[in-house]
C-alpha atoms as a PDB file:
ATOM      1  CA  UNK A   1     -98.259 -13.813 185.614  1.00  0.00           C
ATOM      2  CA  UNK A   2    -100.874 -16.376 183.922  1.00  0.00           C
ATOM      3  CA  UNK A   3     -99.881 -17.562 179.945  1.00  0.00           C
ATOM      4  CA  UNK A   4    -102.675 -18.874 177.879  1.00  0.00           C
ATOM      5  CA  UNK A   5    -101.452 -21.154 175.464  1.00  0.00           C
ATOM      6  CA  UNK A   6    -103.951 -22.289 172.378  1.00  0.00           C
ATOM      7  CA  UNK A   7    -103.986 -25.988 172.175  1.00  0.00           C
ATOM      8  CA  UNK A   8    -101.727 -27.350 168.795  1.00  0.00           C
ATOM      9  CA  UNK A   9    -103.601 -26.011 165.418  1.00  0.00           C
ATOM     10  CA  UNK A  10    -105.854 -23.998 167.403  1.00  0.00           C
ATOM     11  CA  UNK A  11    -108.230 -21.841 165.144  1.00  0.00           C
ATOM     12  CA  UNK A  12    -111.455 -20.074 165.453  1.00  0.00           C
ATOM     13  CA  UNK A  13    -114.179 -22.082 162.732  1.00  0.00           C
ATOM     14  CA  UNK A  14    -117.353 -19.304 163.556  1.00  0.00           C
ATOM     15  CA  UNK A  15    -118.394 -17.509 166.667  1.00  0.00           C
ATOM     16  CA  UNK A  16    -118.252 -20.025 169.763  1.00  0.00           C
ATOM     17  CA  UNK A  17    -116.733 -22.562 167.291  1.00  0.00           C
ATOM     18  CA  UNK A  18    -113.126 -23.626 167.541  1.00  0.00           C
ATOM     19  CA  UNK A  19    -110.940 -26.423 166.867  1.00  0.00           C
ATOM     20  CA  UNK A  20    -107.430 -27.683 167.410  1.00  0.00           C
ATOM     21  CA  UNK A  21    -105.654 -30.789 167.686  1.00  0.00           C
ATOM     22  CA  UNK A  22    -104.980 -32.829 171.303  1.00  0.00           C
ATOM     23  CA  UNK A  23    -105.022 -30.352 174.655  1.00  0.00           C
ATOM     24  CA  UNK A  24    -102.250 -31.049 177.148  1.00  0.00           C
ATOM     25  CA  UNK A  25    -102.230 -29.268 181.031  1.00  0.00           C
ATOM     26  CA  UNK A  26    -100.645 -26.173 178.886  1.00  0.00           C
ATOM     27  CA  UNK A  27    -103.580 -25.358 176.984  1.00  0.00           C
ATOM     28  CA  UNK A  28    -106.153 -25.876 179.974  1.00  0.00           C
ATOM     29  CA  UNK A  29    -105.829 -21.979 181.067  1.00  0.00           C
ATOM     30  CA  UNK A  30    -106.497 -21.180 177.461  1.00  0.00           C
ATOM     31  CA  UNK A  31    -109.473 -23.449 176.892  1.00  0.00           C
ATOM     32  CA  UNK A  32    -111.298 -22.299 180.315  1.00  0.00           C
ATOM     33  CA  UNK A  33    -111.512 -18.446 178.957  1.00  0.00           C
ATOM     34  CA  UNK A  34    -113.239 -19.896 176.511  1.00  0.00           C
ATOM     35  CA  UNK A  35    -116.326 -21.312 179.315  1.00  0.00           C
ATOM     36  CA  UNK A  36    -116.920 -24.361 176.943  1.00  0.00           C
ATOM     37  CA  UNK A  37    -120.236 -26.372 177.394  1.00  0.00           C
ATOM     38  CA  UNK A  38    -118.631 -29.096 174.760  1.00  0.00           C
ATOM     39  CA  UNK A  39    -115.736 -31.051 173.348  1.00  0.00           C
ATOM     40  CA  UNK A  40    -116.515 -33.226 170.235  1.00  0.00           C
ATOM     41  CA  UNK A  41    -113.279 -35.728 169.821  1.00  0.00           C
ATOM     42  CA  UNK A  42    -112.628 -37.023 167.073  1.00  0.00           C
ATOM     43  CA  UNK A  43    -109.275 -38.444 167.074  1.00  0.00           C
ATOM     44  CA  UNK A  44    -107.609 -42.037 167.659  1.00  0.00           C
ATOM     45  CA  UNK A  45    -105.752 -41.353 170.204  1.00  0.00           C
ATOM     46  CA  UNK A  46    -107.989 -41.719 173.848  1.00  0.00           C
ATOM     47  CA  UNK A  47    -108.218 -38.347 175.807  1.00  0.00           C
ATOM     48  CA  UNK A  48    -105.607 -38.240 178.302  1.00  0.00           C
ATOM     49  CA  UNK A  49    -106.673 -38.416 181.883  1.00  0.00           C
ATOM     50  CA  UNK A  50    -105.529 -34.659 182.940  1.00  0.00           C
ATOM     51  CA  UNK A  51    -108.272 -33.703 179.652  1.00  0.00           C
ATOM     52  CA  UNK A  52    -110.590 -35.703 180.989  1.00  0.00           C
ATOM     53  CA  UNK A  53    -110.205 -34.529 184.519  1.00  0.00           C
ATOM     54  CA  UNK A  54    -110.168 -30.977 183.064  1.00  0.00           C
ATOM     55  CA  UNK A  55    -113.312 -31.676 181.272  1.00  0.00           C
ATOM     56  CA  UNK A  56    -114.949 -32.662 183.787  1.00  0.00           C
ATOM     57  CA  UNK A  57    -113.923 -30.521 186.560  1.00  0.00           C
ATOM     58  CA  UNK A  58    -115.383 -27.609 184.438  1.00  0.00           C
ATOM     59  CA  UNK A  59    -117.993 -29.079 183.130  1.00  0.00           C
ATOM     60  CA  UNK A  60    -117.595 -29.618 179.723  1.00  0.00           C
ATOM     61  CA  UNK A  61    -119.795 -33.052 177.941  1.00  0.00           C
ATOM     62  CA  UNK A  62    -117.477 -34.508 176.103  1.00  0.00           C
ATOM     63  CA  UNK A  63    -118.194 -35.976 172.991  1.00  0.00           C
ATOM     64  CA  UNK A  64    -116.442 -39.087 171.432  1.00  0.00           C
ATOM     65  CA  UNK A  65    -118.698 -40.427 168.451  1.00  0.00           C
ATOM     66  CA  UNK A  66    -116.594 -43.629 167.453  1.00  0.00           C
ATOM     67  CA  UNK A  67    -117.368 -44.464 171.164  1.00  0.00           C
ATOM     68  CA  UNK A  68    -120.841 -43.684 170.865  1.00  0.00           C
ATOM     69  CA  UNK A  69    -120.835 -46.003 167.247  1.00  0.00           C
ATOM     70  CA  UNK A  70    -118.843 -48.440 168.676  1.00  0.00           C
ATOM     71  CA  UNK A  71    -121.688 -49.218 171.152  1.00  0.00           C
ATOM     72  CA  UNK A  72    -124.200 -49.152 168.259  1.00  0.00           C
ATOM     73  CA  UNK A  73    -122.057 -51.875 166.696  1.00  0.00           C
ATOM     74  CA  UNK A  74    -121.658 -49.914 163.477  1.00  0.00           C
ATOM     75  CA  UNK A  75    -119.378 -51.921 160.673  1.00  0.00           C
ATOM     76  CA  UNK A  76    -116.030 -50.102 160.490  1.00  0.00           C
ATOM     77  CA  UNK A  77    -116.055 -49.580 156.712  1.00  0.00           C
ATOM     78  CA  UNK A  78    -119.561 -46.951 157.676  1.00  0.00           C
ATOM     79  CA  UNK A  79    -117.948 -46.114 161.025  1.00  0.00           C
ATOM     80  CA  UNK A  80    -116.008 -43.032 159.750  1.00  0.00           C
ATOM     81  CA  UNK A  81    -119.224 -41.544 157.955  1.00  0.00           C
ATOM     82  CA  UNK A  82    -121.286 -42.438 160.629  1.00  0.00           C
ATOM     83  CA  UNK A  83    -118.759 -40.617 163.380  1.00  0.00           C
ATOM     84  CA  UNK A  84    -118.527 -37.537 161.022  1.00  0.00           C
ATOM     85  CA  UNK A  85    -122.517 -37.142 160.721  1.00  0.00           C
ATOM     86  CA  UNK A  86    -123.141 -37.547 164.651  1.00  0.00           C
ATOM     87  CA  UNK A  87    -120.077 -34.853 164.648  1.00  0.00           C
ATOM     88  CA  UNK A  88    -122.013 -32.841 162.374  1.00  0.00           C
ATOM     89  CA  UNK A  89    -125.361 -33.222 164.184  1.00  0.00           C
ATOM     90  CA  UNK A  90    -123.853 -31.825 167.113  1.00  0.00           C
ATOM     91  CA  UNK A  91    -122.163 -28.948 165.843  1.00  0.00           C
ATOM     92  CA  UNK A  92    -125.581 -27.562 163.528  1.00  0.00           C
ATOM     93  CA  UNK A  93    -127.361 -27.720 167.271  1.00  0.00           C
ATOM     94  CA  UNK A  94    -126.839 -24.689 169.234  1.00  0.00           C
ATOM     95  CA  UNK A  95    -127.665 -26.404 172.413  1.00  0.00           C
ATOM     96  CA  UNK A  96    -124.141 -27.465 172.453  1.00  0.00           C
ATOM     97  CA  UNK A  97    -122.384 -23.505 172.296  1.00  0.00           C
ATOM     98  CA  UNK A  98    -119.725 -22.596 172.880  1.00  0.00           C
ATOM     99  CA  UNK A  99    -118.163 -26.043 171.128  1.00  0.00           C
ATOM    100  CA  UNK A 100    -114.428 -26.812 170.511  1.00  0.00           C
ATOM    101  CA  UNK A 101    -113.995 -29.546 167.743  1.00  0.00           C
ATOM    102  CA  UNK A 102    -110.594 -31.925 168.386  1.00  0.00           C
ATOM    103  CA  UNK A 103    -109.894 -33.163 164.949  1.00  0.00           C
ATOM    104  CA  UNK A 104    -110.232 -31.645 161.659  1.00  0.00           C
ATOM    105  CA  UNK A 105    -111.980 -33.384 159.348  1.00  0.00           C
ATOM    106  CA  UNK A 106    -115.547 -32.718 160.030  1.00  0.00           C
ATOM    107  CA  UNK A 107    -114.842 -28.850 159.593  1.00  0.00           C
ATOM    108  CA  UNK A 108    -114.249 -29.748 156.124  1.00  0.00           C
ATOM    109  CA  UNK A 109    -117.364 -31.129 156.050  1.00  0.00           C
ATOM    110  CA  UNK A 110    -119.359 -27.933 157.344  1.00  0.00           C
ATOM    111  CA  UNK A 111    -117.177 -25.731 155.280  1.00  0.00           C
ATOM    112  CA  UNK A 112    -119.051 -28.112 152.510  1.00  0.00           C
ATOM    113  CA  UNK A 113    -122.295 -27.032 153.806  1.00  0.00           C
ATOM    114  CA  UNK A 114    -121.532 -23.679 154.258  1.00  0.00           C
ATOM    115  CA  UNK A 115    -120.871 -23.576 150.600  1.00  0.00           C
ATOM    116  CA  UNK A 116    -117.134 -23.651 150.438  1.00  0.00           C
ATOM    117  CA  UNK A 117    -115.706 -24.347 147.326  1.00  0.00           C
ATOM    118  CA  UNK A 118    -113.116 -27.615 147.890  1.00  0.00           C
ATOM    119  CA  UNK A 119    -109.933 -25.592 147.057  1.00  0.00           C
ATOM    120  CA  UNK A 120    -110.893 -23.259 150.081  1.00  0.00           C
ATOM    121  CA  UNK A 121    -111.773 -26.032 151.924  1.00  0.00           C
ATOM    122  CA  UNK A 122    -108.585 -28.044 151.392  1.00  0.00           C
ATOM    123  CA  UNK A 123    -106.351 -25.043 151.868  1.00  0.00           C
ATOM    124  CA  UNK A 124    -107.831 -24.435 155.516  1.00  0.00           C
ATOM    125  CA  UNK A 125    -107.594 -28.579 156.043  1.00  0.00           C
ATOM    126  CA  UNK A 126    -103.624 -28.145 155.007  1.00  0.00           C
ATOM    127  CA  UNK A 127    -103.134 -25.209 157.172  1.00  0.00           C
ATOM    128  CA  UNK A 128    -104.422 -26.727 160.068  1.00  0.00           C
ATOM    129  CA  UNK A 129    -103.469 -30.448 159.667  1.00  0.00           C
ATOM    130  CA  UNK A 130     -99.871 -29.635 159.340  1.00  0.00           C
ATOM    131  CA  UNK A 131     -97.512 -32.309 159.166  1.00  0.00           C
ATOM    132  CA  UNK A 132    -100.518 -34.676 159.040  1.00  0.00           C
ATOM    133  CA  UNK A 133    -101.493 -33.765 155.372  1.00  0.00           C
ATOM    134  CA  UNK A 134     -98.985 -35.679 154.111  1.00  0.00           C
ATOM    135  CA  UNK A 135     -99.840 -38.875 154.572  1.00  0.00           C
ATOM    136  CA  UNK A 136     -99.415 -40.186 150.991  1.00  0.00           C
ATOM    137  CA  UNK A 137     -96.247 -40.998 150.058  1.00  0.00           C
ATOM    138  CA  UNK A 138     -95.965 -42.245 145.753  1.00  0.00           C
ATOM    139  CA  UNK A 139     -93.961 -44.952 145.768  1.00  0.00           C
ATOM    140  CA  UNK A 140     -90.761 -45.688 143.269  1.00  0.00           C
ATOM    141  CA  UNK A 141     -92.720 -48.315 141.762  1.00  0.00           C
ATOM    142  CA  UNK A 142     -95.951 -46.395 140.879  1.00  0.00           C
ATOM    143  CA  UNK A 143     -98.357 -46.884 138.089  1.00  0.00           C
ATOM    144  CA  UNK A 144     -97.094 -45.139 134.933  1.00  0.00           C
ATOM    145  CA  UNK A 145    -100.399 -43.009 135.323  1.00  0.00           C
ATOM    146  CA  UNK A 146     -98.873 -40.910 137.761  1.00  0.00           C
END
């Protein structure tokens, strides 16, 4: 018997769209019934090899903006924007269908196109980013402001 196992904060963003966080060996059944022609990543960790094996054994293009910037030579305070609008570029271009997004961020942004209002938009962020959503922590000795 065959399990198919969604990657970590696997969701469905529109038809042919989905995202998630990293894939590991578990998740590869899961991600073939899906006959991908593209991975965008966008995260800081590097693929693993097995992904990139996987990837490439079914022939999926893989997508890695910063890499893509980095060769540009982009300044890192414009990198982030720049990686989220080649991101963007590739996911309003149906030549890239069916498309799985690792990393969450630039959903937000298309919710933003799509007309989302930002509490909709931040609740699906939250629900998918997890533990990650947390980052800020107020410290003891905070501005009396807050």
């Amino acid at each position: 018997m065959s399990y198919f196992v969604p990657p970590c904060n696997y969701g469905m963003v529109e038809y042919d769209l989905s995202r998630s966080g990293q894939c590991h060996q578990l998740n590869f059944p899961f991600l073939e019934r899906h006959n991908l022609k593209t991975v965008i990543y966008l995260s800081f960790d590097e693929p693993s090899q097995p992904f990139l094996s996987f990837s490439e054994d079914q022939g999926i293009d893989l997508i890695r903006p910063s890499l893509e910037l980095n060769e540009l030579h982009c300044q890192a305070s414009s990198m982030f924007e720049a990686e989220l609008l080649s991101a963007l570029q590739v996911i309003l271009s149906t030549q890239y269908y069916p498309l799985h997004v690792i990393g969450s961020t630039v959903i937000g942004c298309l919710r933003k196109l799509q007309g989302w209002n930002l509490t909709a938009i931040f609740e699906e962020y939250r629900r998918y980013a997890g533990s990650r959503s947390d980052h800020v922590r107020i410290p003891v000795d905070h501005p009396n402001w807050l």
